[in-house]
C-alpha atoms as a PDB file:
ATOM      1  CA  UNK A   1     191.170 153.334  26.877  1.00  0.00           C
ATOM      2  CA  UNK A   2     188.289 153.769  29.677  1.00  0.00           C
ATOM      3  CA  UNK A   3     185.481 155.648  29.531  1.00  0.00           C
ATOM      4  CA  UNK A   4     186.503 158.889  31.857  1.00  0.00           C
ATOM      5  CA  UNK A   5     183.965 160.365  33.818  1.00  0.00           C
ATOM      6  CA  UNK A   6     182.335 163.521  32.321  1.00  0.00           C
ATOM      7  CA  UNK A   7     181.807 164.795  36.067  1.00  0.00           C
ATOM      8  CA  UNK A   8     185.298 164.120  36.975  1.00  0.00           C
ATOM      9  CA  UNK A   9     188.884 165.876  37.576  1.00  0.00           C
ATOM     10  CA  UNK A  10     190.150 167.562  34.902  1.00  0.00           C
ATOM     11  CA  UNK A  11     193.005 169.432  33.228  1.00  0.00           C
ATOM     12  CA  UNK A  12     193.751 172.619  30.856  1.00  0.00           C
ATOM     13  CA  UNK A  13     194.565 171.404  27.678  1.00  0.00           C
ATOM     14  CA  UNK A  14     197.818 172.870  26.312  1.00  0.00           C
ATOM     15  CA  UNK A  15     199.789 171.894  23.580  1.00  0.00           C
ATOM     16  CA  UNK A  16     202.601 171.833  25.506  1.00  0.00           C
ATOM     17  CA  UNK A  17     201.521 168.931  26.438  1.00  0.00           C
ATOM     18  CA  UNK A  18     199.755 167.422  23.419  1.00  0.00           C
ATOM     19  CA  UNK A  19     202.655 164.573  23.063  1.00  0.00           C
ATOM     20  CA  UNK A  20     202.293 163.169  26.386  1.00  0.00           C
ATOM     21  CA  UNK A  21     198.726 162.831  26.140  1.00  0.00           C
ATOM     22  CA  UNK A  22     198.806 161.080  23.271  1.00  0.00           C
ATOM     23  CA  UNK A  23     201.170 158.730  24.078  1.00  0.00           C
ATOM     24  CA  UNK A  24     199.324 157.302  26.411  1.00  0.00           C
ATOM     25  CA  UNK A  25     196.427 156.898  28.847  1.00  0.00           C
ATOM     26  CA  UNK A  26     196.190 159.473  31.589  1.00  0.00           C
ATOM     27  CA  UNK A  27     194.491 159.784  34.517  1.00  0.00           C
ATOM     28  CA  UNK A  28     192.621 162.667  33.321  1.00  0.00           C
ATOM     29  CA  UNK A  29     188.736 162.676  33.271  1.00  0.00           C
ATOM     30  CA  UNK A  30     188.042 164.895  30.765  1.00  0.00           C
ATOM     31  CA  UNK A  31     190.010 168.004  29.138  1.00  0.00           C
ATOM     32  CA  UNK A  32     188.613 171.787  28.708  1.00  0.00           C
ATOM     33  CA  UNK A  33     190.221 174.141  25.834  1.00  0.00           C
ATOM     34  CA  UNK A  34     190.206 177.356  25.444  1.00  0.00           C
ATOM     35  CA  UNK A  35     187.760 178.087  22.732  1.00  0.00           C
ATOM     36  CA  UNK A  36     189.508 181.048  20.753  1.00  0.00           C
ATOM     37  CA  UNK A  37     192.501 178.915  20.365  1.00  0.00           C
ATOM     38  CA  UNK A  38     190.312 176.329  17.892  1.00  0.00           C
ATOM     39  CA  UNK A  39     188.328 178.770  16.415  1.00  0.00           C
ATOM     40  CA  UNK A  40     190.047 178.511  12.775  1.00  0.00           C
ATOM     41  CA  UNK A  41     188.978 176.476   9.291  1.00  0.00           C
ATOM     42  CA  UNK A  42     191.899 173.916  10.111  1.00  0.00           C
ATOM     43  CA  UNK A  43     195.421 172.941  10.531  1.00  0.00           C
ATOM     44  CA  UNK A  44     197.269 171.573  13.374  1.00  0.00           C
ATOM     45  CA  UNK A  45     195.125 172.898  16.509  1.00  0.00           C
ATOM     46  CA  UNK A  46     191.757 171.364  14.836  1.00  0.00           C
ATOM     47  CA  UNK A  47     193.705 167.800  14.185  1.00  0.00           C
ATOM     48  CA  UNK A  48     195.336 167.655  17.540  1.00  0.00           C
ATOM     49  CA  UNK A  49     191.945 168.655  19.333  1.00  0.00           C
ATOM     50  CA  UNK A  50     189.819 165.735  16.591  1.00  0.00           C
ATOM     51  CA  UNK A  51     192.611 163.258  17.675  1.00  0.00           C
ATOM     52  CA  UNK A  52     192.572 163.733  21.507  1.00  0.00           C
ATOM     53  CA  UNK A  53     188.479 164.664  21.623  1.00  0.00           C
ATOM     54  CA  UNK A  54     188.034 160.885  20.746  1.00  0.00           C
ATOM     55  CA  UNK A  55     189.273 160.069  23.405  1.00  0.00           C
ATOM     56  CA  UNK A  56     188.385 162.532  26.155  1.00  0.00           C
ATOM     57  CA  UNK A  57     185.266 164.252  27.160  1.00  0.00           C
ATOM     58  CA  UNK A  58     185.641 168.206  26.851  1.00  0.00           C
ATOM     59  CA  UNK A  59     184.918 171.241  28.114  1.00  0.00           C
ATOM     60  CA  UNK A  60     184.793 174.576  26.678  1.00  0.00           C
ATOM     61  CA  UNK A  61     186.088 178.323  28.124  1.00  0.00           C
ATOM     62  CA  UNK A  62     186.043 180.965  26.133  1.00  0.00           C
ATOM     63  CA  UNK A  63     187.523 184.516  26.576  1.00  0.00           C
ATOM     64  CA  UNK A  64     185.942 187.066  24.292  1.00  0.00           C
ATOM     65  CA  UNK A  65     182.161 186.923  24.595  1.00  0.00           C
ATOM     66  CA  UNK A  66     182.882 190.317  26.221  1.00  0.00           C
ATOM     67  CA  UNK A  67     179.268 189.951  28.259  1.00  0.00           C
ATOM     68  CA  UNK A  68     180.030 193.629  30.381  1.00  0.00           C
ATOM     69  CA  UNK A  69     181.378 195.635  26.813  1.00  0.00           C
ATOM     70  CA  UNK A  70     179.067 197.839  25.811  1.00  0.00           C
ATOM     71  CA  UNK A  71     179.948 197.322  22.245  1.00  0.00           C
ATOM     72  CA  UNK A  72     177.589 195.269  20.155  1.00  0.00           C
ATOM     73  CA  UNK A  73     177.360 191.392  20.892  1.00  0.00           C
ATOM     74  CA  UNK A  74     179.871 190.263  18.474  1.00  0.00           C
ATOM     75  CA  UNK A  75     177.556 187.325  16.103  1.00  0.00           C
ATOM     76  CA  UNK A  76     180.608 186.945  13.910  1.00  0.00           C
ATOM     77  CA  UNK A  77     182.616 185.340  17.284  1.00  0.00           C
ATOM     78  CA  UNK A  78     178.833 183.590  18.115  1.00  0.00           C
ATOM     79  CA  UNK A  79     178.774 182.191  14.995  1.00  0.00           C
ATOM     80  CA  UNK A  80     182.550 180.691  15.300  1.00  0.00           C
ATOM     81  CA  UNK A  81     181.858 179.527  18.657  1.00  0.00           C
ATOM     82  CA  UNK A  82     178.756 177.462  17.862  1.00  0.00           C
ATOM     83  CA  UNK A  83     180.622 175.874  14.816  1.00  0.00           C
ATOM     84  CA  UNK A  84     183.077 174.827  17.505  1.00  0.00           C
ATOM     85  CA  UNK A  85     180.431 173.881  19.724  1.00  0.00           C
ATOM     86  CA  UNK A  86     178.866 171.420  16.989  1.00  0.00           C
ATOM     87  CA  UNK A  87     182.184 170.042  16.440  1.00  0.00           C
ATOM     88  CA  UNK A  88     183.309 169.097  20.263  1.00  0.00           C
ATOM     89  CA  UNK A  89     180.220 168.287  21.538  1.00  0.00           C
ATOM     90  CA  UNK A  90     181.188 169.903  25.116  1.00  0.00           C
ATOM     91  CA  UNK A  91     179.947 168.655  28.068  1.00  0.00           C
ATOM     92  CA  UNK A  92     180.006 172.639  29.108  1.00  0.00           C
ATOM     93  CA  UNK A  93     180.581 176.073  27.472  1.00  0.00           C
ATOM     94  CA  UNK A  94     182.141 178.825  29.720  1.00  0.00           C
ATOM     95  CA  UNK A  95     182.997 182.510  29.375  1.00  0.00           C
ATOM     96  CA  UNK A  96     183.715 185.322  32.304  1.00  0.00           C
ATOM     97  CA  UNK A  97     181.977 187.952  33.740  1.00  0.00           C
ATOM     98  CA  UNK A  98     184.181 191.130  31.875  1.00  0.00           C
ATOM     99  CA  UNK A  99     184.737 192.484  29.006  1.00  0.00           C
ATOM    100  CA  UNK A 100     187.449 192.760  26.675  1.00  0.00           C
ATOM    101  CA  UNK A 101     187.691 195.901  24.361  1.00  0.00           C
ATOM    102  CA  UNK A 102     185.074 198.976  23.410  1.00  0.00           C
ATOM    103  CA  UNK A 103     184.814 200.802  20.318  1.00  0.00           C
ATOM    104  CA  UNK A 104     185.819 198.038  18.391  1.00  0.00           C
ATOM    105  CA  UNK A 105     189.073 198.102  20.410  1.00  0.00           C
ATOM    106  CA  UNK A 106     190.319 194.374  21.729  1.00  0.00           C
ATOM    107  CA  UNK A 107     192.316 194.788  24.610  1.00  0.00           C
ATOM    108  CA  UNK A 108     193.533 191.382  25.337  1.00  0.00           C
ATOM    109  CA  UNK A 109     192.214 191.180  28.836  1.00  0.00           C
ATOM    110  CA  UNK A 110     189.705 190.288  31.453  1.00  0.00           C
ATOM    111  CA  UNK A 111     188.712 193.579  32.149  1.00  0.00           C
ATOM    112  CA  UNK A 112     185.860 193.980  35.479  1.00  0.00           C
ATOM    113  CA  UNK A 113     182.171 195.300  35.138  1.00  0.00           C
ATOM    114  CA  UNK A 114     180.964 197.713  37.558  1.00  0.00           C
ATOM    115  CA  UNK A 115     178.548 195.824  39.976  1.00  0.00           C
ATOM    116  CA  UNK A 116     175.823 198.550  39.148  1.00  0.00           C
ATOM    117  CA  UNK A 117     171.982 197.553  39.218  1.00  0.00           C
ATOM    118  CA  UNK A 118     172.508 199.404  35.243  1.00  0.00           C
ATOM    119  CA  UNK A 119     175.698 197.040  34.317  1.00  0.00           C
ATOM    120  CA  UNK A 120     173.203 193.414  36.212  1.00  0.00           C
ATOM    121  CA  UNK A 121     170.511 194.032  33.448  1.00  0.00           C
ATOM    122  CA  UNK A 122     173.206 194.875  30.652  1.00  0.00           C
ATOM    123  CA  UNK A 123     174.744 191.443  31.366  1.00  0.00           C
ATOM    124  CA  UNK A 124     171.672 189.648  31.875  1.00  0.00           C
ATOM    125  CA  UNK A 125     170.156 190.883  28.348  1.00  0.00           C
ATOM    126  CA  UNK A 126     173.310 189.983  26.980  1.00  0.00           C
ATOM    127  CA  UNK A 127     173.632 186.488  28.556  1.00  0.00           C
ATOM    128  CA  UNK A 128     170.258 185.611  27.844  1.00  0.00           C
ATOM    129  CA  UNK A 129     170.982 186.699  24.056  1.00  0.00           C
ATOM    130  CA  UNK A 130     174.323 184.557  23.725  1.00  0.00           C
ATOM    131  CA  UNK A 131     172.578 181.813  25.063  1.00  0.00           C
ATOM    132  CA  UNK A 132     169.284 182.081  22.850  1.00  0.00           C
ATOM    133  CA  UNK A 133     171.548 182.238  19.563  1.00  0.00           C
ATOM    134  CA  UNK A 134     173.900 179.007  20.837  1.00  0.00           C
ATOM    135  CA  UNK A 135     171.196 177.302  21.888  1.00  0.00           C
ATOM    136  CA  UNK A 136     172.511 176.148  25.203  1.00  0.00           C
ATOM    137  CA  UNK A 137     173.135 177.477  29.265  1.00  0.00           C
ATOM    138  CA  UNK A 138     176.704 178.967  28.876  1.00  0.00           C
ATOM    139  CA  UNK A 139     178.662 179.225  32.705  1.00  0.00           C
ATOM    140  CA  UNK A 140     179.999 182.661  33.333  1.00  0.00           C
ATOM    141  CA  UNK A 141     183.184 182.526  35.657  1.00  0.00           C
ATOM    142  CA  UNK A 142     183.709 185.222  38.952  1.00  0.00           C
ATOM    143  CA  UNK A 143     186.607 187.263  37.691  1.00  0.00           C
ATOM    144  CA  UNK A 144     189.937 187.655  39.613  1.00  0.00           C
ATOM    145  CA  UNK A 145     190.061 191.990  40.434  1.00  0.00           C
ATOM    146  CA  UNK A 146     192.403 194.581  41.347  1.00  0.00           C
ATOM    147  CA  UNK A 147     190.437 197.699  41.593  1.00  0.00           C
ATOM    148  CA  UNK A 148     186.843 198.095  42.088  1.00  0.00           C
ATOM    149  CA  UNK A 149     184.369 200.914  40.830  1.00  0.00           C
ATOM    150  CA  UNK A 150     183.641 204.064  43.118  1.00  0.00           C
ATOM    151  CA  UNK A 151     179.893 203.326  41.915  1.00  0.00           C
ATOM    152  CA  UNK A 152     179.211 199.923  42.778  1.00  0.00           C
ATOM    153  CA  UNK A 153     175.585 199.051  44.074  1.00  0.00           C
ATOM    154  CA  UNK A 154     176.415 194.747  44.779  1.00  0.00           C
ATOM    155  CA  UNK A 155     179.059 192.054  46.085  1.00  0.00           C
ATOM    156  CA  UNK A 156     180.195 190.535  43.531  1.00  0.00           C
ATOM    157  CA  UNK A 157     178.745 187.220  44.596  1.00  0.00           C
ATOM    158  CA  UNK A 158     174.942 189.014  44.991  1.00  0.00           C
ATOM    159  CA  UNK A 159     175.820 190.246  41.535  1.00  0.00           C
ATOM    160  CA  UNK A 160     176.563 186.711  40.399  1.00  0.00           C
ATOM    161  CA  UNK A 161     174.200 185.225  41.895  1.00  0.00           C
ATOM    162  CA  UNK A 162     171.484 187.474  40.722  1.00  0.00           C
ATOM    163  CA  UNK A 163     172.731 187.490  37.330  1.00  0.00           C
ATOM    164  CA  UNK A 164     172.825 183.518  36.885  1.00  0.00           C
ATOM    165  CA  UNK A 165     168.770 183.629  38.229  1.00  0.00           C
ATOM    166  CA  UNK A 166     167.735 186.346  35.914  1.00  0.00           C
ATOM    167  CA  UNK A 167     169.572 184.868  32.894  1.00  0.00           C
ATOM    168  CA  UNK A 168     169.310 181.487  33.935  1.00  0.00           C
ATOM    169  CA  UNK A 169     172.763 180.872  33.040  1.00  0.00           C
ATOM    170  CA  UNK A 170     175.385 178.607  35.280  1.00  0.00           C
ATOM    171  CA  UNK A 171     178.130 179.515  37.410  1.00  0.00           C
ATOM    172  CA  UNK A 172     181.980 178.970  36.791  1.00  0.00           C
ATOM    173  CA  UNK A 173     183.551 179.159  40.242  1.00  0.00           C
ATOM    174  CA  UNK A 174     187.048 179.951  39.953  1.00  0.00           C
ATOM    175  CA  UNK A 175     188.281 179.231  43.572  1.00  0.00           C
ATOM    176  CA  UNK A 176     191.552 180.904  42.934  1.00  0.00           C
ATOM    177  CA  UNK A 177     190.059 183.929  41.864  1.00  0.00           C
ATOM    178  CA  UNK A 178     187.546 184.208  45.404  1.00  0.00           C
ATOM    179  CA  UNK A 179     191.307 183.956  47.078  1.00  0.00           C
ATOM    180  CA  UNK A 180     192.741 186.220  44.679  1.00  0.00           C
ATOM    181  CA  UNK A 181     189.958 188.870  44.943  1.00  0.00           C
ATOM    182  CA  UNK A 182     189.256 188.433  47.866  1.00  0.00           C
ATOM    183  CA  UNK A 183     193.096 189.260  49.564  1.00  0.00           C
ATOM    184  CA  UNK A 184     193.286 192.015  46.790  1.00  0.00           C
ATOM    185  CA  UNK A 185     190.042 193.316  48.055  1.00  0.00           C
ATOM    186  CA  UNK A 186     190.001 192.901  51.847  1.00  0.00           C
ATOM    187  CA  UNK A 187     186.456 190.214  52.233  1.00  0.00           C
ATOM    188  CA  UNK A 188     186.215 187.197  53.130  1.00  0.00           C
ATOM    189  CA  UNK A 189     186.542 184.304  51.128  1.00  0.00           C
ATOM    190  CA  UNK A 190     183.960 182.191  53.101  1.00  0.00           C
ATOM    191  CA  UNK A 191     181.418 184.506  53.321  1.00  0.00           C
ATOM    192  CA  UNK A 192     181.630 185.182  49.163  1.00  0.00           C
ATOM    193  CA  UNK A 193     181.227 181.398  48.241  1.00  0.00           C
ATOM    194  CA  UNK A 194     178.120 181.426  50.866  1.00  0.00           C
ATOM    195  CA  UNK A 195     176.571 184.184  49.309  1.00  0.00           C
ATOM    196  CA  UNK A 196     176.446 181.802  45.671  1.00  0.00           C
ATOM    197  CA  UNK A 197     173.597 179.719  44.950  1.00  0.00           C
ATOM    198  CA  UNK A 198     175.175 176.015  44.951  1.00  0.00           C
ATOM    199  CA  UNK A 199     172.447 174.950  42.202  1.00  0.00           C
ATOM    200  CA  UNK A 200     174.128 177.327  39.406  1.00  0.00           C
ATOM    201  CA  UNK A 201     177.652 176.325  40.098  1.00  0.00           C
ATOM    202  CA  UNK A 202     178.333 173.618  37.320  1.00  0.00           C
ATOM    203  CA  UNK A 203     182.296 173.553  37.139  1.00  0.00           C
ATOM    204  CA  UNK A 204     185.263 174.625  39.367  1.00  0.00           C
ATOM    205  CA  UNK A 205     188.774 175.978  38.304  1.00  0.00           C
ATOM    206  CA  UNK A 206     191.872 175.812  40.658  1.00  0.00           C
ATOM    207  CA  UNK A 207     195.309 177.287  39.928  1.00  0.00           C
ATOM    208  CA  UNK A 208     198.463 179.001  41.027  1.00  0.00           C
ATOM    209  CA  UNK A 209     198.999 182.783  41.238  1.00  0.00           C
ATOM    210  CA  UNK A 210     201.809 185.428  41.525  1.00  0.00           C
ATOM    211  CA  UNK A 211     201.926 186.801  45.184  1.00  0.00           C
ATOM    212  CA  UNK A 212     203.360 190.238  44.849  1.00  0.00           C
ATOM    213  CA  UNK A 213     203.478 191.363  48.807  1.00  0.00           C
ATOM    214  CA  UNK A 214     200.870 194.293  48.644  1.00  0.00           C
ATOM    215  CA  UNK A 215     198.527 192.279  46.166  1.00  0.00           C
ATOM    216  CA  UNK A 216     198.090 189.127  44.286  1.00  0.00           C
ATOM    217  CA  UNK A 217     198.169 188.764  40.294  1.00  0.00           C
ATOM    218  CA  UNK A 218     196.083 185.663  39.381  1.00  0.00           C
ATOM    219  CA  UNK A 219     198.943 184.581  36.476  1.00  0.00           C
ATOM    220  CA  UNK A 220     198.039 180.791  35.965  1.00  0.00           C
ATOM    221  CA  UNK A 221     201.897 180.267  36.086  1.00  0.00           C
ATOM    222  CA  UNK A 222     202.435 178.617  39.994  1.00  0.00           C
ATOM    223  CA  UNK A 223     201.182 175.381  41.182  1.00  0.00           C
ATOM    224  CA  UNK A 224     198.150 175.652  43.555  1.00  0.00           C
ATOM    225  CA  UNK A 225     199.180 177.386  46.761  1.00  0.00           C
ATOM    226  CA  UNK A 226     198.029 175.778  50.282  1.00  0.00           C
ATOM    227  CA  UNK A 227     195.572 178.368  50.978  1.00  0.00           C
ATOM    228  CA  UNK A 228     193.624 178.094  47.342  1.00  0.00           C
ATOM    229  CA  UNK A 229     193.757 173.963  48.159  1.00  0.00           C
ATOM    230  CA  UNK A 230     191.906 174.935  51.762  1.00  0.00           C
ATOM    231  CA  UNK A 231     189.304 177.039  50.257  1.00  0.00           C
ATOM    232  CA  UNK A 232     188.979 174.031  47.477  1.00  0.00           C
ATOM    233  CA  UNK A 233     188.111 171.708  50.278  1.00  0.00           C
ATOM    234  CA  UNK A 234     185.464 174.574  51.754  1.00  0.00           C
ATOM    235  CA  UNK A 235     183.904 174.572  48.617  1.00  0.00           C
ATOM    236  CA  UNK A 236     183.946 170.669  48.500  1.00  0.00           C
ATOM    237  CA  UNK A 237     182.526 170.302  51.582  1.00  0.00           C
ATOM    238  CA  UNK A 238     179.408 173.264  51.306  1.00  0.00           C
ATOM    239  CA  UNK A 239     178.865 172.881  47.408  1.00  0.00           C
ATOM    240  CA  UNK A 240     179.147 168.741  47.086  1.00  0.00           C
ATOM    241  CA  UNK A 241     180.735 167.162  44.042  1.00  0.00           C
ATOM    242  CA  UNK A 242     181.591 169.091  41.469  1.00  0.00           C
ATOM    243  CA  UNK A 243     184.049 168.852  37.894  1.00  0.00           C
ATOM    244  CA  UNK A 244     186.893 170.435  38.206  1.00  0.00           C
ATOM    245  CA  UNK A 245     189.837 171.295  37.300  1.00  0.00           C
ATOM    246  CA  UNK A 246     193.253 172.567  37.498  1.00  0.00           C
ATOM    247  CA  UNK A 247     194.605 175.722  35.392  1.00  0.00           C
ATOM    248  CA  UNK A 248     198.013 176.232  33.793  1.00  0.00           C
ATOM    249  CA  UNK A 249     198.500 179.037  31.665  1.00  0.00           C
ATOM    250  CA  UNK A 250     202.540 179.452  32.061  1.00  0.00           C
ATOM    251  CA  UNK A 251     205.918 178.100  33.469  1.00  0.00           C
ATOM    252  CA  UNK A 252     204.599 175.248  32.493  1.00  0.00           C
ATOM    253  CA  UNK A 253     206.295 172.239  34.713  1.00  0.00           C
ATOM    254  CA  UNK A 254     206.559 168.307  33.347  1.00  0.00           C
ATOM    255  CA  UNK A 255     202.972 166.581  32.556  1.00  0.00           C
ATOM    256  CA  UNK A 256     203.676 164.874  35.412  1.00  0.00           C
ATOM    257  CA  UNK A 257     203.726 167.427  38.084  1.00  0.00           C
ATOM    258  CA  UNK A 258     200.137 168.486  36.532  1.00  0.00           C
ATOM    259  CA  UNK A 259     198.784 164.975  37.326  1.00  0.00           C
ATOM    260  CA  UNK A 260     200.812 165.082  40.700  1.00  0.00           C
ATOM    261  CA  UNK A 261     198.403 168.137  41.194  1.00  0.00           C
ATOM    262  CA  UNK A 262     195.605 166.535  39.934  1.00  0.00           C
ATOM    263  CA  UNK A 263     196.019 163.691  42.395  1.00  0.00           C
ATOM    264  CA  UNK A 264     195.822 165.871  45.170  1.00  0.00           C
ATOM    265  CA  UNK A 265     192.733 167.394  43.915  1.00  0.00           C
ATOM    266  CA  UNK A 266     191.318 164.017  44.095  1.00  0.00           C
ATOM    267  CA  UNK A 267     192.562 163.060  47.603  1.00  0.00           C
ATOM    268  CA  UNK A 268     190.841 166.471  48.858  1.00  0.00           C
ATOM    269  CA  UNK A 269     187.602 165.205  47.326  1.00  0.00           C
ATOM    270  CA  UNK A 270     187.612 162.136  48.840  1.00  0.00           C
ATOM    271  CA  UNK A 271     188.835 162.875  51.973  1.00  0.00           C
ATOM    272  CA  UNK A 272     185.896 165.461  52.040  1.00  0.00           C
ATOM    273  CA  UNK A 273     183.072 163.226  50.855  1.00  0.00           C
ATOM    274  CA  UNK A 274     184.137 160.175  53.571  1.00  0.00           C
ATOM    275  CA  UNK A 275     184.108 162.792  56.159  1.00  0.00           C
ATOM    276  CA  UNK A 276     180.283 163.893  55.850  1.00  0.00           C
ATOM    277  CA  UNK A 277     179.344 160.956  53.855  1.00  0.00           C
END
């Protein structure tokens, strides 16, 4: 197999898929996993992941660091992930800005943190904490949102962006969320990605969402619509080259509409890069 490029185009890996990718070479530069799913002492997720890992560069995105919970930084989950970590040798780690449960309650979701001044330095404390103890820059992804506090002080990308200094943390831009948020929410789109400092931004996630009419549910479970592949090419064009990727989550098509996806990723970029090159 050839070496794939670390800074490359990249896909969510699902098992789903695992037979396909093992059959054979794809044209996939490197893989990201969700880190929960191989946080156990063994069995079939840890052999599949050892077997493809040596032959793919990875990525890791986690979903219960919980950074805007006001519970307790949970060292037991720390402790997992940085076993992980050690094992997969990722080229990043990534989490979201949310949090999960309270009271010891896990909720199962993405849940959003008030864009107070109060909530900025809970986050950053926290962020700078998670980092110290896994001894590495983790990227904290913009969430997709449906509501938004009564309270808040910040835009969401000032809050980012401010958050990422202060903690000197990186940046997961999620370009489907920005659209997602973004219609749900009334701003524009543009002006949010403007507002993020193009330094911190180390990895970019595309993917398909539920349109519901009145609002937009970001469900992982479409292919990429036209209007989240335009704001991908924005982004292309203000931010430079970044890795990225594509998202799928559920309906999930033949391996071969993924890399039909991927494809066009790649024809965006390049079509981008010759036109201010």
């Amino acid at each position: 197999m050839t070496a794939k490029d670390p800074q490359g185009f990249g896909l969510g890996l699902r098992p789903v898929y695992y037979p396909e990718i093992l059959e054979s070479a794809q044209p996939v530069d490197w893989f990201e996993i969700i880190s929960e799913n191989y946080m156990v002492p063994g069995g079939r997720p840890l052999a599949m992941l050892d077997r493809i890992r040596a032959d793919y560069p990875m990525r890791m995105h986690g979903v219960s660091l919980s950074l805007a919970s006001t519970d307790p930084l949970d060292f037991d989950y720390l402790r997992a992930l940085k076993r992980l970590i050690a094992r997969v040798e990722p080229e990043l780690v990534s989490d979201h800005l949310a949090w999960t449960g309270v009271h010891g309650l896990n909720l199962h979701d993405l849940l959003p943190a008030p864009l107070t001044r109060e909530s900025l330095d809970h986050c950053v404390e926290r962020a700078c904490r998670a980092q110290d103890f896994l001894g590495r820059r983790i990227a904290l992804e913009n969430p997709s949102t449906y509501v938004a506090f009564a309270g808040d002080e910040l835009s969401e990308a000032d809050f980012l962006a401010e958050l990422a200094r202060r903690a000197d943390c990186l940046l997961l831009l999620d370009v489907n969320n920005v659209y997602v948020s973004a219609f749900n929410h009334g701003f524009d789109a543009h002006a949010y990605l403007d507002r993020l400092p193009k330094e911190r931004v180390a990895q970019i996630h595309i993917a398909g969402h539920t349109h519901a009419g009145t609002h937009i549910v970001d469900t992982h479970d479409h292919p990429v619509c036209d209007d989240v592949w335009a704001l991908f090419s924005y982004v292309w064009r203000t931010f430079g080259p970044i890795p990225a990727m594509i998202e799928r989550d559920d309906l999930f098509p033949p391996f071969s509409e993924l890399l039909d996806e991927l494809r066009h990723m790649r024809a965006l970029a390049e079509t981008e890069e010759k036109a201010f090159a």
